[in-house]
PDB file of N, CA and C in Angstrom:
ATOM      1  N   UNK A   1      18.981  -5.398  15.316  1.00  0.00           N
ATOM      2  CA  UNK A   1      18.602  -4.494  14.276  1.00  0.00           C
ATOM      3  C   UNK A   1      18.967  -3.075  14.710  1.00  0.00           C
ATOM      4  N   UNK A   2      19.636  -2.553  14.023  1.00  0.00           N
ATOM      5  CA  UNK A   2      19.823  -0.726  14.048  1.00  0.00           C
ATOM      6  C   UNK A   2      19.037  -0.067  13.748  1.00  0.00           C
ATOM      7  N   UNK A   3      18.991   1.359  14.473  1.00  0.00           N
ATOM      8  CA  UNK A   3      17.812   2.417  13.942  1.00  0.00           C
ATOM      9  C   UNK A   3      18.138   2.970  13.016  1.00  0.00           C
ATOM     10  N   UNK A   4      17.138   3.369  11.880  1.00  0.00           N
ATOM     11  CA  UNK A   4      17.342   4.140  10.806  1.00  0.00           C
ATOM     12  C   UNK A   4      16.535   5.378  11.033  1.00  0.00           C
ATOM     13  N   UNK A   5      17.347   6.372  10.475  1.00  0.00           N
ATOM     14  CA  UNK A   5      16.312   7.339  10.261  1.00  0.00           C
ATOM     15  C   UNK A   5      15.959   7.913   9.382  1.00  0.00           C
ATOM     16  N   UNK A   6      14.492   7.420   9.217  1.00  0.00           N
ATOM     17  CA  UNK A   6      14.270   8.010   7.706  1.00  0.00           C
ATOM     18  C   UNK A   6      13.559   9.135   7.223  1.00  0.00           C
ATOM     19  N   UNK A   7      14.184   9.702   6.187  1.00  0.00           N
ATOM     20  CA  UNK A   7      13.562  11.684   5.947  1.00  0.00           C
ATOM     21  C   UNK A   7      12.606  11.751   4.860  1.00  0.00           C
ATOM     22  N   UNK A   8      12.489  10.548   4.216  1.00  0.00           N
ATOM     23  CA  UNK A   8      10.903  10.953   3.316  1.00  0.00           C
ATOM     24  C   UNK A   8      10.600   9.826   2.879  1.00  0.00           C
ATOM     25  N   UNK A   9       9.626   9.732   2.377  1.00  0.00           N
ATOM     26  CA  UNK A   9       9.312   8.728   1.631  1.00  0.00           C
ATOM     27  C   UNK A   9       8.515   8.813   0.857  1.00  0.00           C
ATOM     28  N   UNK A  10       8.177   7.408  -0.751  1.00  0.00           N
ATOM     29  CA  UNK A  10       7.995   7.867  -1.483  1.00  0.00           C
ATOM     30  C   UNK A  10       7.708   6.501  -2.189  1.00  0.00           C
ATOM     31  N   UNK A  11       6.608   6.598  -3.285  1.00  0.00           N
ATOM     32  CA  UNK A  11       6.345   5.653  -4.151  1.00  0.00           C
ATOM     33  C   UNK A  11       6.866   5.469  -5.783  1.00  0.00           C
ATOM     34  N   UNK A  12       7.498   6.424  -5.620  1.00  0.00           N
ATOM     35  CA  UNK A  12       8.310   6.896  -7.268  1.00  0.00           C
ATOM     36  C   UNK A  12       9.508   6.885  -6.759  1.00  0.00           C
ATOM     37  N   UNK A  13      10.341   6.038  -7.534  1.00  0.00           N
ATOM     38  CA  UNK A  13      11.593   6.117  -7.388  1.00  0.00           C
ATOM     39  C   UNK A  13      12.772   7.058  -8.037  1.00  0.00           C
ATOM     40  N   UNK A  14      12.417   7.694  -9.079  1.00  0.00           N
ATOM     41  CA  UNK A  14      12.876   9.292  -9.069  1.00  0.00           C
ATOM     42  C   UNK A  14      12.541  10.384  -8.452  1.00  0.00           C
ATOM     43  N   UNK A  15      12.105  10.379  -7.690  1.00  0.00           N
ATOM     44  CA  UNK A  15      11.898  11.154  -6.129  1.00  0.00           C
ATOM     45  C   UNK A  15      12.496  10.742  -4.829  1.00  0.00           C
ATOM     46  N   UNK A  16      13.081   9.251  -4.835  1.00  0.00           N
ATOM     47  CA  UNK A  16      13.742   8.998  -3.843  1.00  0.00           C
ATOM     48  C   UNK A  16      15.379   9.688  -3.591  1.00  0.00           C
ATOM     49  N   UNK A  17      15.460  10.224  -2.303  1.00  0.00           N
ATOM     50  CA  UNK A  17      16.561  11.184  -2.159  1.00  0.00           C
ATOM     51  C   UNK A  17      17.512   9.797  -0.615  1.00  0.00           C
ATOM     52  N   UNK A  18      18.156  10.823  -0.432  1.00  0.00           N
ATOM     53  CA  UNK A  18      19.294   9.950   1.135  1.00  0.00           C
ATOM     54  C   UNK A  18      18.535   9.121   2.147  1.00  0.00           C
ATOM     55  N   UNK A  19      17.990   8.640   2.414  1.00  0.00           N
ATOM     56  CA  UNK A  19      17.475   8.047   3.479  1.00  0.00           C
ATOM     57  C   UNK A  19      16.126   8.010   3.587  1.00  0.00           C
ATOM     58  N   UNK A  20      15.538   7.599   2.363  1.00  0.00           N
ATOM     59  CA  UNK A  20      14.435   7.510   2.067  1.00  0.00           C
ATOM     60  C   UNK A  20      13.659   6.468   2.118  1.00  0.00           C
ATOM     61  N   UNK A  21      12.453   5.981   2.521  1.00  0.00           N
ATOM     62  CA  UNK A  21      12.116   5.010   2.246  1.00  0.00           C
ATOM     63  C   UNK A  21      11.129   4.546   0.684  1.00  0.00           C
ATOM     64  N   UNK A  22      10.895   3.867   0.566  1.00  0.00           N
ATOM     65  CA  UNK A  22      10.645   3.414  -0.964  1.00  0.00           C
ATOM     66  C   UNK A  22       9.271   2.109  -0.714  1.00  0.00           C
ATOM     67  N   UNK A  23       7.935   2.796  -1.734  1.00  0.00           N
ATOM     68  CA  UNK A  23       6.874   1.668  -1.253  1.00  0.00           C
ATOM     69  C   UNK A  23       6.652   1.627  -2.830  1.00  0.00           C
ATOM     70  N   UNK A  24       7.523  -0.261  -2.968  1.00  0.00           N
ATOM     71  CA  UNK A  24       7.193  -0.664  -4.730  1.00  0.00           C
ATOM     72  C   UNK A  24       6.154  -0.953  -4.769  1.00  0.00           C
ATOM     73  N   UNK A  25       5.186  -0.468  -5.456  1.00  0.00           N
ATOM     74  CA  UNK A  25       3.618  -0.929  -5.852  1.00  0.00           C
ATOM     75  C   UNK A  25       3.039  -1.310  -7.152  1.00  0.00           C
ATOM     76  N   UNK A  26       2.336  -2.078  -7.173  1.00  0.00           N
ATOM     77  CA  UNK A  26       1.874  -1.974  -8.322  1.00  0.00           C
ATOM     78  C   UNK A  26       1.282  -0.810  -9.062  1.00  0.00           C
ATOM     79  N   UNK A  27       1.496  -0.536 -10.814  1.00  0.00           N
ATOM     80  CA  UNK A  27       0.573   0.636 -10.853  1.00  0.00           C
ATOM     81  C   UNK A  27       0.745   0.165 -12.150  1.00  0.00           C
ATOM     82  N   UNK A  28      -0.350   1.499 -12.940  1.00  0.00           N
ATOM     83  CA  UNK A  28      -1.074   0.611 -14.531  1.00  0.00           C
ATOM     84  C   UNK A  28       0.216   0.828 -15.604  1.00  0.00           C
ATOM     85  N   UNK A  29       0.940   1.700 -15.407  1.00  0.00           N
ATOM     86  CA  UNK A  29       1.968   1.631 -16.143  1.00  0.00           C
ATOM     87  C   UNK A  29       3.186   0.631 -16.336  1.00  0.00           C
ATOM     88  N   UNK A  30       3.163   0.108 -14.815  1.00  0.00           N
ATOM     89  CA  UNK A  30       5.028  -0.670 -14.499  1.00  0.00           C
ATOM     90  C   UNK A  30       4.528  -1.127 -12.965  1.00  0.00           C
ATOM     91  N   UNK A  31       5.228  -2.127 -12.609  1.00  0.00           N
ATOM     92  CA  UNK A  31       5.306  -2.880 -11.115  1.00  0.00           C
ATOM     93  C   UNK A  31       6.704  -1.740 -10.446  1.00  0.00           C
ATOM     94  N   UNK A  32       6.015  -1.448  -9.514  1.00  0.00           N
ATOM     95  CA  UNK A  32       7.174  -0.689  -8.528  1.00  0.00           C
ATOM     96  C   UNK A  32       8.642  -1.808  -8.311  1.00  0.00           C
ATOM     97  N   UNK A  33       8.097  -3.004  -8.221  1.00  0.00           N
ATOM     98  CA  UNK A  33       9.567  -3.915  -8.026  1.00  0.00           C
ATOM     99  C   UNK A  33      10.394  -3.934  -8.850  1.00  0.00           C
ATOM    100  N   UNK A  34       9.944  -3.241 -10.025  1.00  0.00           N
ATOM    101  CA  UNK A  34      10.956  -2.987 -11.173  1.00  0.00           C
ATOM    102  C   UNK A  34      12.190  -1.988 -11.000  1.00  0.00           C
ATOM    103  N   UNK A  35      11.894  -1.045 -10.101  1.00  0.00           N
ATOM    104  CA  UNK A  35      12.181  -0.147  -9.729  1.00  0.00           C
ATOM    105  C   UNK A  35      13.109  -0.014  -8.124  1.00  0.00           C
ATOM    106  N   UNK A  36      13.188  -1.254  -7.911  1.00  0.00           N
ATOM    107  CA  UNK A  36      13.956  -1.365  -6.336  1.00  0.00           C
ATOM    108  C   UNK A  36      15.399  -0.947  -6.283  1.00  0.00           C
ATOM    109  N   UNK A  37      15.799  -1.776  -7.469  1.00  0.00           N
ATOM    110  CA  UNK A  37      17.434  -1.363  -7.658  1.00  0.00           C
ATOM    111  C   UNK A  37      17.510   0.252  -7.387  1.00  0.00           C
ATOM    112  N   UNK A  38      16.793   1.482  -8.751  1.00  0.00           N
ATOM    113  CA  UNK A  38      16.908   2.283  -8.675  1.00  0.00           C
ATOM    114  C   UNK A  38      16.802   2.912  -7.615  1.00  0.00           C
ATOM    115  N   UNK A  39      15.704   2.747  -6.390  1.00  0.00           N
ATOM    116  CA  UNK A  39      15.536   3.320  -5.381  1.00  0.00           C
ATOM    117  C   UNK A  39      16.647   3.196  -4.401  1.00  0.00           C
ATOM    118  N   UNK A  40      17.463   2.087  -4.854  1.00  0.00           N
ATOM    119  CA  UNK A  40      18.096   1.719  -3.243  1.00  0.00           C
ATOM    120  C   UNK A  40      19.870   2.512  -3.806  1.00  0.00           C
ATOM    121  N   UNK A  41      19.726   2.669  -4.873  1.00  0.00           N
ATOM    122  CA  UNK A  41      21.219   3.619  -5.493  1.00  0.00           C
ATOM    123  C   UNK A  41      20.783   4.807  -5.197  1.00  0.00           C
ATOM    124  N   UNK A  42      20.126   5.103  -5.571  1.00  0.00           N
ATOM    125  CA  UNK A  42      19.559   7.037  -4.924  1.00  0.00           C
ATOM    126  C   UNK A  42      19.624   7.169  -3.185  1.00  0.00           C
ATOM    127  N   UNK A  43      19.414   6.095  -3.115  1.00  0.00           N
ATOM    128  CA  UNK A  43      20.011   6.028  -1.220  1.00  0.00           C
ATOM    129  C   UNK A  43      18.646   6.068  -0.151  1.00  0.00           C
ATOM    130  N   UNK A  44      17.673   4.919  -1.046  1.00  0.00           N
ATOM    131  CA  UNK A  44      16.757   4.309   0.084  1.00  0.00           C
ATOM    132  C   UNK A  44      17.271   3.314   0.850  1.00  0.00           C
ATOM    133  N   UNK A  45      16.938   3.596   2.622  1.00  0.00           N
ATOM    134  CA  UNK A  45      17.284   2.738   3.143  1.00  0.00           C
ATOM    135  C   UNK A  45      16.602   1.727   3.910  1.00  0.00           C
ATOM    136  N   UNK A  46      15.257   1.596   2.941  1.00  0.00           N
ATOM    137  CA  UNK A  46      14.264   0.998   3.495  1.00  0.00           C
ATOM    138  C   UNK A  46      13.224   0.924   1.813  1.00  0.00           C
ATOM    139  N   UNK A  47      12.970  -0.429   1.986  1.00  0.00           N
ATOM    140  CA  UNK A  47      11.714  -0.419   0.532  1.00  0.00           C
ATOM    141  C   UNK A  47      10.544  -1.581   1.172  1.00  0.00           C
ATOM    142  N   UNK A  48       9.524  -1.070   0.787  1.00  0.00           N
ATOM    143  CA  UNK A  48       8.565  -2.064   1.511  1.00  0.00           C
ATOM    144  C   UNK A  48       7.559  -2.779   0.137  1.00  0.00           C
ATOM    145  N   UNK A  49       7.044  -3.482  -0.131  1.00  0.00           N
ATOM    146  CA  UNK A  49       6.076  -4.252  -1.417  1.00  0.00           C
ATOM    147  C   UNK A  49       4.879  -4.416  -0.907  1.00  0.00           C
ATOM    148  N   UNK A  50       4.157  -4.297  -2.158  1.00  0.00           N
ATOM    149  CA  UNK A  50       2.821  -4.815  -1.846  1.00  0.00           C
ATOM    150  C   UNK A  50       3.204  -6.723  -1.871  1.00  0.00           C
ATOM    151  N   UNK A  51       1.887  -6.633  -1.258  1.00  0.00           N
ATOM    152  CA  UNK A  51       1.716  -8.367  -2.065  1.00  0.00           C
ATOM    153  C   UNK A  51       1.279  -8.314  -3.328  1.00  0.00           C
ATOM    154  N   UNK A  52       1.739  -9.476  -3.787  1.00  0.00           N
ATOM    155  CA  UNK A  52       1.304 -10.052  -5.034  1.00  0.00           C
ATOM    156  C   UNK A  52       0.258  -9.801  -5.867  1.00  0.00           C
ATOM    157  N   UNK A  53      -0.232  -9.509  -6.979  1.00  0.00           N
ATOM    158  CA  UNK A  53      -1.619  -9.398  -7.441  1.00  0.00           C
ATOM    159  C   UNK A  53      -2.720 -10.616  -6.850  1.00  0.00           C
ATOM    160  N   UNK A  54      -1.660 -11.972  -7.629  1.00  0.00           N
ATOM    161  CA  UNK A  54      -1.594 -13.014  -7.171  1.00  0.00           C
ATOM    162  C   UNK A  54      -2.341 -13.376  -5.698  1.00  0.00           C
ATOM    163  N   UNK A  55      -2.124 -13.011  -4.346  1.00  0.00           N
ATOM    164  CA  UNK A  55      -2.138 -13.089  -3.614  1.00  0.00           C
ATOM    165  C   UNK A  55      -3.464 -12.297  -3.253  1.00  0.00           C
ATOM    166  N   UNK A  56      -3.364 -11.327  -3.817  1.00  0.00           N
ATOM    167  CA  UNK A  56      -4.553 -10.265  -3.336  1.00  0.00           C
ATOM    168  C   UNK A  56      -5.990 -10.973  -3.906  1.00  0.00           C
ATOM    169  N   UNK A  57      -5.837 -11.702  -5.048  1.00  0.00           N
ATOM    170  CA  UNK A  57      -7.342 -12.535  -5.736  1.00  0.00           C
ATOM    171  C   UNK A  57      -7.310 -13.721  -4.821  1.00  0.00           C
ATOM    172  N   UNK A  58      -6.624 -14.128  -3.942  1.00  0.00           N
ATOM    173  CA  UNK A  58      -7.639 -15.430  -3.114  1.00  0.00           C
ATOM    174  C   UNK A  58      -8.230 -15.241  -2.253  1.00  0.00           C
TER     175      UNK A  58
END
């Protein structure tokens, strides 16, 4: 694995800039995973997820 280095990060993916990292979350409007593509073209080089809703009720 290579080092990255990353300069911000961020849960909105119109705020993600060059080397950003990206945390898709759930929220009441939209699922952040909707949003991965966009983050990773703006030039995140790192995206991390919650778990599942799913997952979180057992």
């Amino acid at each position: 694995m290579r080092d990255l280095e990353i300069s911000g990060l961020s849960a909105d993916s119109r705020a993600i800039g060059e080397g950003f990292a990206f945390f898709a979350i759930p929220g009441h409007a939209g699922d952040g995973l909707s949003f991965v593509n966009d983050a990773r073209v703006k030039g995140a080089v790192v995206v991390s997820r919650s778990a599942s809703r799913r997952a979180l009720r057992r």
